[in-house]
C-alpha atoms as a PDB file:
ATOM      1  CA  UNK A   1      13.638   5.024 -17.063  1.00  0.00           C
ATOM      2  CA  UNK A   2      12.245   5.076 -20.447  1.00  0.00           C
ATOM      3  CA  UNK A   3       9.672   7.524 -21.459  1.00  0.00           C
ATOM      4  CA  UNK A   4       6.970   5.142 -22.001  1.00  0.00           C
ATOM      5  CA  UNK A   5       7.087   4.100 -18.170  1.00  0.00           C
ATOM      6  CA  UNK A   6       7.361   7.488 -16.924  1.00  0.00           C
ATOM      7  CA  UNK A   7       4.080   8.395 -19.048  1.00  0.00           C
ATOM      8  CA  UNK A   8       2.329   5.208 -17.689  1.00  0.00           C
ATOM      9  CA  UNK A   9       3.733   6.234 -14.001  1.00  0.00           C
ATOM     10  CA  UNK A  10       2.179  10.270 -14.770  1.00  0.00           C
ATOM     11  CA  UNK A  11      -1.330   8.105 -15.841  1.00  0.00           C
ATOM     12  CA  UNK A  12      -1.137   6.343 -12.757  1.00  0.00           C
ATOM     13  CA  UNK A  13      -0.941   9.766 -10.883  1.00  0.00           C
ATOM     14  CA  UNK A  14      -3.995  11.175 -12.969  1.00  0.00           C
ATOM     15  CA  UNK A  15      -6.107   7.611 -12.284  1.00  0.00           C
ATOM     16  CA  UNK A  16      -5.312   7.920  -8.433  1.00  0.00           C
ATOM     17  CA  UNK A  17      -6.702  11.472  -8.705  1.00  0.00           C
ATOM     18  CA  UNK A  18      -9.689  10.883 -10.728  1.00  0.00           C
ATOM     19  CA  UNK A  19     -10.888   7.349  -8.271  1.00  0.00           C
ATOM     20  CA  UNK A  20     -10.610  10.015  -5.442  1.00  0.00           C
ATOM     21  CA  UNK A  21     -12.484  12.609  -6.989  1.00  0.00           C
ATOM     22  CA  UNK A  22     -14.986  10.269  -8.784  1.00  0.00           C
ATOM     23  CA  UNK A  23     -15.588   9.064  -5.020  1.00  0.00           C
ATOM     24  CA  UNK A  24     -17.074  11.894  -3.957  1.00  0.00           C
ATOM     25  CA  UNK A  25     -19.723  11.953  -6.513  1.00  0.00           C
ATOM     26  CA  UNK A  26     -21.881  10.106  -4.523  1.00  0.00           C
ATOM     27  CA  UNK A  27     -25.463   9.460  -3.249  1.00  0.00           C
ATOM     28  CA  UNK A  28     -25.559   8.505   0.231  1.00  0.00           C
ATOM     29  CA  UNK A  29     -28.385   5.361   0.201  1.00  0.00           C
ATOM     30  CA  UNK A  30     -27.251   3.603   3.108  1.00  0.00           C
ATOM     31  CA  UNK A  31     -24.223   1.911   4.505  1.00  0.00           C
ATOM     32  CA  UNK A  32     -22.213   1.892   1.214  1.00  0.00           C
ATOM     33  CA  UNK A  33     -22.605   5.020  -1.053  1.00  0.00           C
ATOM     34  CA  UNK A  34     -23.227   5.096  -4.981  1.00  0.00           C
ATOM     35  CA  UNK A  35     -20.050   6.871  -6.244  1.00  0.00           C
ATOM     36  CA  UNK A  36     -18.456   6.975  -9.594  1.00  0.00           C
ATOM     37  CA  UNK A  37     -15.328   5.475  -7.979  1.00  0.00           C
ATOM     38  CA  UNK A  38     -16.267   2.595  -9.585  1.00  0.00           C
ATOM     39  CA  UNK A  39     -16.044   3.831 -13.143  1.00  0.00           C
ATOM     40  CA  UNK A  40     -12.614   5.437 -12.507  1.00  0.00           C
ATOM     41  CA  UNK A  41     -11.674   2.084 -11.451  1.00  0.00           C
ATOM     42  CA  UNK A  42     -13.180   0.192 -14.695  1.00  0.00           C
ATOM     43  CA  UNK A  43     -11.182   3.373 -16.661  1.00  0.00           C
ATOM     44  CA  UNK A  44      -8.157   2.554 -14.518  1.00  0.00           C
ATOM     45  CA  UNK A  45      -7.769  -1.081 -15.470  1.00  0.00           C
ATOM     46  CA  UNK A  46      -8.446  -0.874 -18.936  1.00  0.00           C
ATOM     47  CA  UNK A  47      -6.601   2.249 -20.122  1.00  0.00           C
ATOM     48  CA  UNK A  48      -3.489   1.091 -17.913  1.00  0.00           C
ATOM     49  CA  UNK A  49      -3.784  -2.484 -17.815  1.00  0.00           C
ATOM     50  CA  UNK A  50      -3.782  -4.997 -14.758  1.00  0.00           C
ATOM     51  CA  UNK A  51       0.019  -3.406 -13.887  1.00  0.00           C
ATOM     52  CA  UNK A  52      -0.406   0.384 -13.664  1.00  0.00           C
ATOM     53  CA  UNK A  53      -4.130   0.086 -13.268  1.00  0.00           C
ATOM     54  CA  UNK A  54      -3.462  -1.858  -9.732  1.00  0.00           C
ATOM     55  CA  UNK A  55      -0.349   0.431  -8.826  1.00  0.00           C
ATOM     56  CA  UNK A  56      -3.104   3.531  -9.318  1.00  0.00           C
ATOM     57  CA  UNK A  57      -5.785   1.974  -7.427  1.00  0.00           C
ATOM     58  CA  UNK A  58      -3.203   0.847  -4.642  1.00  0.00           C
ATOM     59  CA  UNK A  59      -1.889   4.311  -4.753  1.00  0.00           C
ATOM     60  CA  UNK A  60      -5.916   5.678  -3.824  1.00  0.00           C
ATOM     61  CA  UNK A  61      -5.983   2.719  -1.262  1.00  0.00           C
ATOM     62  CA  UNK A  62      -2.624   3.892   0.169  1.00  0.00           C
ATOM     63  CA  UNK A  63      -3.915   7.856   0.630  1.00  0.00           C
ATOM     64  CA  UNK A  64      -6.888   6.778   2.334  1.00  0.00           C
ATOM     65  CA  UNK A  65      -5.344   4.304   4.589  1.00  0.00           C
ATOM     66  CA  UNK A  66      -3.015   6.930   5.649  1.00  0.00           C
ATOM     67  CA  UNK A  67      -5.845   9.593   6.570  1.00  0.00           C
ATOM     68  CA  UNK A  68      -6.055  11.484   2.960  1.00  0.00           C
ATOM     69  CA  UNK A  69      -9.835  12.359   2.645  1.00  0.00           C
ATOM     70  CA  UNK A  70     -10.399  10.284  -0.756  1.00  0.00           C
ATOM     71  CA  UNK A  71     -12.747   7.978   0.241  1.00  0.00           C
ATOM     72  CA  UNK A  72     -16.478   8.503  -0.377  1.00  0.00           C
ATOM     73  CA  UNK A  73     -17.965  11.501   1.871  1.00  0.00           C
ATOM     74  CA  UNK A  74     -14.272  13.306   1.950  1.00  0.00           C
ATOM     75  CA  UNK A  75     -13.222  10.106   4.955  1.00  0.00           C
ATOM     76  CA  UNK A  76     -10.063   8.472   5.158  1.00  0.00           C
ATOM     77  CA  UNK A  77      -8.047   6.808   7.742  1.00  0.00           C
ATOM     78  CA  UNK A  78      -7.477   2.726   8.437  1.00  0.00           C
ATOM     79  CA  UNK A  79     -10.777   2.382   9.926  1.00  0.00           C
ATOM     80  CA  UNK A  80     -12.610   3.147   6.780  1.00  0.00           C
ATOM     81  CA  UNK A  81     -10.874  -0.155   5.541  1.00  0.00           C
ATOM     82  CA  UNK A  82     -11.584  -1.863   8.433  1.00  0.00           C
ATOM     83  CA  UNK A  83     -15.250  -1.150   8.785  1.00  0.00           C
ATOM     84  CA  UNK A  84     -17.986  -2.498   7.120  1.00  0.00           C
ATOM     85  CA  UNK A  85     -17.715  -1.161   3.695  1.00  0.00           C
ATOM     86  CA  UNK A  86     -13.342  -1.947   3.607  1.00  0.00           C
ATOM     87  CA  UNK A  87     -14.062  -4.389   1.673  1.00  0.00           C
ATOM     88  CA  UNK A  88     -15.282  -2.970  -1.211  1.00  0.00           C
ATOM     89  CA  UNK A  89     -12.790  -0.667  -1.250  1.00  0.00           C
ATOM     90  CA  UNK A  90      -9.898  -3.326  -1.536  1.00  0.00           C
ATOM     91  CA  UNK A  91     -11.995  -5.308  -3.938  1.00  0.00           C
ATOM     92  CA  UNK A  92     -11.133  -2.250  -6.180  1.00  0.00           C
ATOM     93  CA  UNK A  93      -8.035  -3.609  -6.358  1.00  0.00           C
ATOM     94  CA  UNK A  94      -8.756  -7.067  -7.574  1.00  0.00           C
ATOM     95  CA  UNK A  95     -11.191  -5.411 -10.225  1.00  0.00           C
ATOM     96  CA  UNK A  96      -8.486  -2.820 -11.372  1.00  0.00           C
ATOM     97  CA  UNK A  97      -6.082  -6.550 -11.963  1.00  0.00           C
ATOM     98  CA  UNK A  98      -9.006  -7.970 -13.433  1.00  0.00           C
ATOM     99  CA  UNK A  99     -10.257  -4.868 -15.704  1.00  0.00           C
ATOM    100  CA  UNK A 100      -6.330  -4.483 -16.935  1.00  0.00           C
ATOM    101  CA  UNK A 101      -6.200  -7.921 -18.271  1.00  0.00           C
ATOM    102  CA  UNK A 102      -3.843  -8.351 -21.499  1.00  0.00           C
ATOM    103  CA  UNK A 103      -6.635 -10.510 -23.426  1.00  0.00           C
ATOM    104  CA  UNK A 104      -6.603  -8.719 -26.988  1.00  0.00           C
ATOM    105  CA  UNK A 105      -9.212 -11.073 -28.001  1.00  0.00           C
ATOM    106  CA  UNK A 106     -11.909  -9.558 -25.317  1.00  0.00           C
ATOM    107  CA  UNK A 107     -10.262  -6.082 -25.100  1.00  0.00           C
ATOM    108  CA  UNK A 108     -10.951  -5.128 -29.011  1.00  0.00           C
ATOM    109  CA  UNK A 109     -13.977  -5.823 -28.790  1.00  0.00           C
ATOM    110  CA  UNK A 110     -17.084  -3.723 -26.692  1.00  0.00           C
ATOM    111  CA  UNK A 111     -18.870  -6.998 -25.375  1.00  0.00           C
ATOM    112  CA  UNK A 112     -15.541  -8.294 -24.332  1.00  0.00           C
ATOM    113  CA  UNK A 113     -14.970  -5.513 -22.486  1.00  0.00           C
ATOM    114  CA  UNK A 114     -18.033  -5.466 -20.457  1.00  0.00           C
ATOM    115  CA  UNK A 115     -17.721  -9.223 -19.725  1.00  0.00           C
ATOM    116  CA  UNK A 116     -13.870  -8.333 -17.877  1.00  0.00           C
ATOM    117  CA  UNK A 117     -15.848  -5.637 -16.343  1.00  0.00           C
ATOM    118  CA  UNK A 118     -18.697  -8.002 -15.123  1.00  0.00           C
ATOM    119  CA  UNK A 119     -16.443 -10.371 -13.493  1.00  0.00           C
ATOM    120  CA  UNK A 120     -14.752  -7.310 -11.907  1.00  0.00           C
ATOM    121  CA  UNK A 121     -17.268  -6.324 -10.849  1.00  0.00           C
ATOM    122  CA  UNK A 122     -18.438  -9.313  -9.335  1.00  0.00           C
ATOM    123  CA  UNK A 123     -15.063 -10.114  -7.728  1.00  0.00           C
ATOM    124  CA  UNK A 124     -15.446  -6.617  -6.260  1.00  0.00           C
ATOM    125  CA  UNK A 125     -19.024  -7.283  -5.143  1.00  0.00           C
ATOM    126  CA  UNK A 126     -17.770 -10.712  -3.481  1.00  0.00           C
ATOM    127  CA  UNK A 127     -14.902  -9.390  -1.463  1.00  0.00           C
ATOM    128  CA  UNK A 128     -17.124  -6.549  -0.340  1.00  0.00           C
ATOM    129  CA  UNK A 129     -20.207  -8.371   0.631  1.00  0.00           C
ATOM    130  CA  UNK A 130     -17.774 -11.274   2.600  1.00  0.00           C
ATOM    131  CA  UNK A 131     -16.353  -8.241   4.703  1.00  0.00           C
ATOM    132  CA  UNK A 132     -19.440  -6.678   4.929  1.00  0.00           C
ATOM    133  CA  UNK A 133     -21.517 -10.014   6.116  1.00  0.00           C
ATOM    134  CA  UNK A 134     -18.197 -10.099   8.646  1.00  0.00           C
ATOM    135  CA  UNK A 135     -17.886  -6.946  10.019  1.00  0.00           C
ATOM    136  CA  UNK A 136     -21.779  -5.757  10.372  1.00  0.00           C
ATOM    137  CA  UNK A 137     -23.382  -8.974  11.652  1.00  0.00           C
ATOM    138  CA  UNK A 138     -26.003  -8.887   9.504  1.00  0.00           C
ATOM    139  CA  UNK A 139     -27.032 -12.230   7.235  1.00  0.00           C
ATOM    140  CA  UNK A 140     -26.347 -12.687   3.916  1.00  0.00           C
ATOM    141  CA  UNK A 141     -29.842 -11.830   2.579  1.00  0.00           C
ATOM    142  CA  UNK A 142     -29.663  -8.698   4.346  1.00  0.00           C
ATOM    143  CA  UNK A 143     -26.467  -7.996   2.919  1.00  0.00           C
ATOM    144  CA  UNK A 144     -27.262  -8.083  -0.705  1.00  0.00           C
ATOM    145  CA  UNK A 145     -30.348  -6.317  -0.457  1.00  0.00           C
ATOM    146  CA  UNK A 146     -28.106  -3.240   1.091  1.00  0.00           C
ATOM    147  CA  UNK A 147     -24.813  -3.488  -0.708  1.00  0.00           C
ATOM    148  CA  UNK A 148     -25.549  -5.198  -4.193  1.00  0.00           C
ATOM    149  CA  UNK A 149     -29.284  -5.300  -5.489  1.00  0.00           C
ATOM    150  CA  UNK A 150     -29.138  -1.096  -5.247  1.00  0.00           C
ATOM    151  CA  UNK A 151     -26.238  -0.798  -7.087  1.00  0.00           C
ATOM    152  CA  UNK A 152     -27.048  -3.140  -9.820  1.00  0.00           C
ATOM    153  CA  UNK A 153     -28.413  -0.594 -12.508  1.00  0.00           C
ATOM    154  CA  UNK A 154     -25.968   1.946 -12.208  1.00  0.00           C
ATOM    155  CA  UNK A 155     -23.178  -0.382 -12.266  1.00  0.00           C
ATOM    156  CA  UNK A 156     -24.357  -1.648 -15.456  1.00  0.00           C
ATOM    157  CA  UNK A 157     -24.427   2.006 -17.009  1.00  0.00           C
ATOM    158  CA  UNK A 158     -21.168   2.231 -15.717  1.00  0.00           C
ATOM    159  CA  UNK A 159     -19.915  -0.829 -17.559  1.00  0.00           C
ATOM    160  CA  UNK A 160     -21.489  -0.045 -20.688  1.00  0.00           C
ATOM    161  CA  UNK A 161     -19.721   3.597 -20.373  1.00  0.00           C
ATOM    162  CA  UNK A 162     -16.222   2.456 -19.614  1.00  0.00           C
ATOM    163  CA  UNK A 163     -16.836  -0.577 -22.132  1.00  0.00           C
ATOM    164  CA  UNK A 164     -17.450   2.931 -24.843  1.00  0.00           C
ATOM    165  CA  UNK A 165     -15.462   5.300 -23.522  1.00  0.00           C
ATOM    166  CA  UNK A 166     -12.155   3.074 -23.396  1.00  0.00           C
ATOM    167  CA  UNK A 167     -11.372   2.904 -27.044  1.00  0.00           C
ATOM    168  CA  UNK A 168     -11.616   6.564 -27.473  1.00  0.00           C
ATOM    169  CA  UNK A 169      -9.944   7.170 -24.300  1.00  0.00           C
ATOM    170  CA  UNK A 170      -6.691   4.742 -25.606  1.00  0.00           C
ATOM    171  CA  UNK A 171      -6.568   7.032 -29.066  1.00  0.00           C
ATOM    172  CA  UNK A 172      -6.715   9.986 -27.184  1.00  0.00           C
ATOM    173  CA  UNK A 173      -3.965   9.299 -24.370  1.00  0.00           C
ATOM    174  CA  UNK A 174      -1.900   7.351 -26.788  1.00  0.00           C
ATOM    175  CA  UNK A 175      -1.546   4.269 -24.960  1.00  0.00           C
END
């Protein structure tokens, strides 16, 4: 194994880490949570790319399907997945793919940044909301207003942070 990959594998360890402890910094506003996780996530995919960012957030998926406390509120265990916020939590996955992107073009610049995390984010708010709809019983309308319209503004903060924070981040990892 070159040394490259074994850095990128000890970055995938430290991502995994940080989306579980950026998960519990959370406020608890109803049936899904506001938690950082989120911006480890955005971090995740663009520092490691679609690859190592998706093995990391599979890796956090993995330990809390298993019973590891990472999930928001120190829970784990398959039924978080399968209840009515599971979806969101997979949808990480999909946004780490789509955050990791190889699309120079959109990745050296700030704007282009924040439009791969807007569809991420969006992808993530899809899957979530579909499972959500599914699993609680409740209409679409209702749905949104719970899961999505709350979390609007701090998502966007989040975007514009990871969409700063990422270029300095690269120089100082030396990725």
């Amino acid at each position: 194994m070159k040394t490259t990959d074994t850095r990128r594998l000890v970055f995938c360890a430290l991502f995994t880490a940080l989306i579980a402890v950026f998960s519990q910094l959370q406020l608890p506003i109803g049936p899904v949570p506001v938690s950082l996780a989120t911006l480890g996530v955005m971090l995740c995919g663009l520092l490691l790319g679609w690859r190592y960012g998706a093995l990391a957030v599979g890796a956090y998926i993995l330990l809390g399907a298993v019973g590891v406390p990472v999930f928001a509120g120190f829970q784990g265990g398959a039924g978080r997945l399968l209840g009515p916020t599971g979806g969101y939590i997979v949808g990480y996955l999909f946004y780490a793919l789509i955050a990791g992107l190889n699309l120079p073009r959109l990745l050296e610049r700030f704007w282009g940044r924040c439009v791969l995390l807007l569809l991420g984010t969006a992808v993530c708010y899809g899957m979530g909301t579909a499972w959500f709809v599914r699993m609680s019983g409740r209409t679409l309308e209702e749905s949104l207003s719970l899961c999505v319209i709350p979390f609007l503004p701090g998502d966007a903060a989040k975007i514009l942070l990871a969409a700063f924070l990422t270029p300095r981040l690269r120089k100082a990892m030396r990725i």
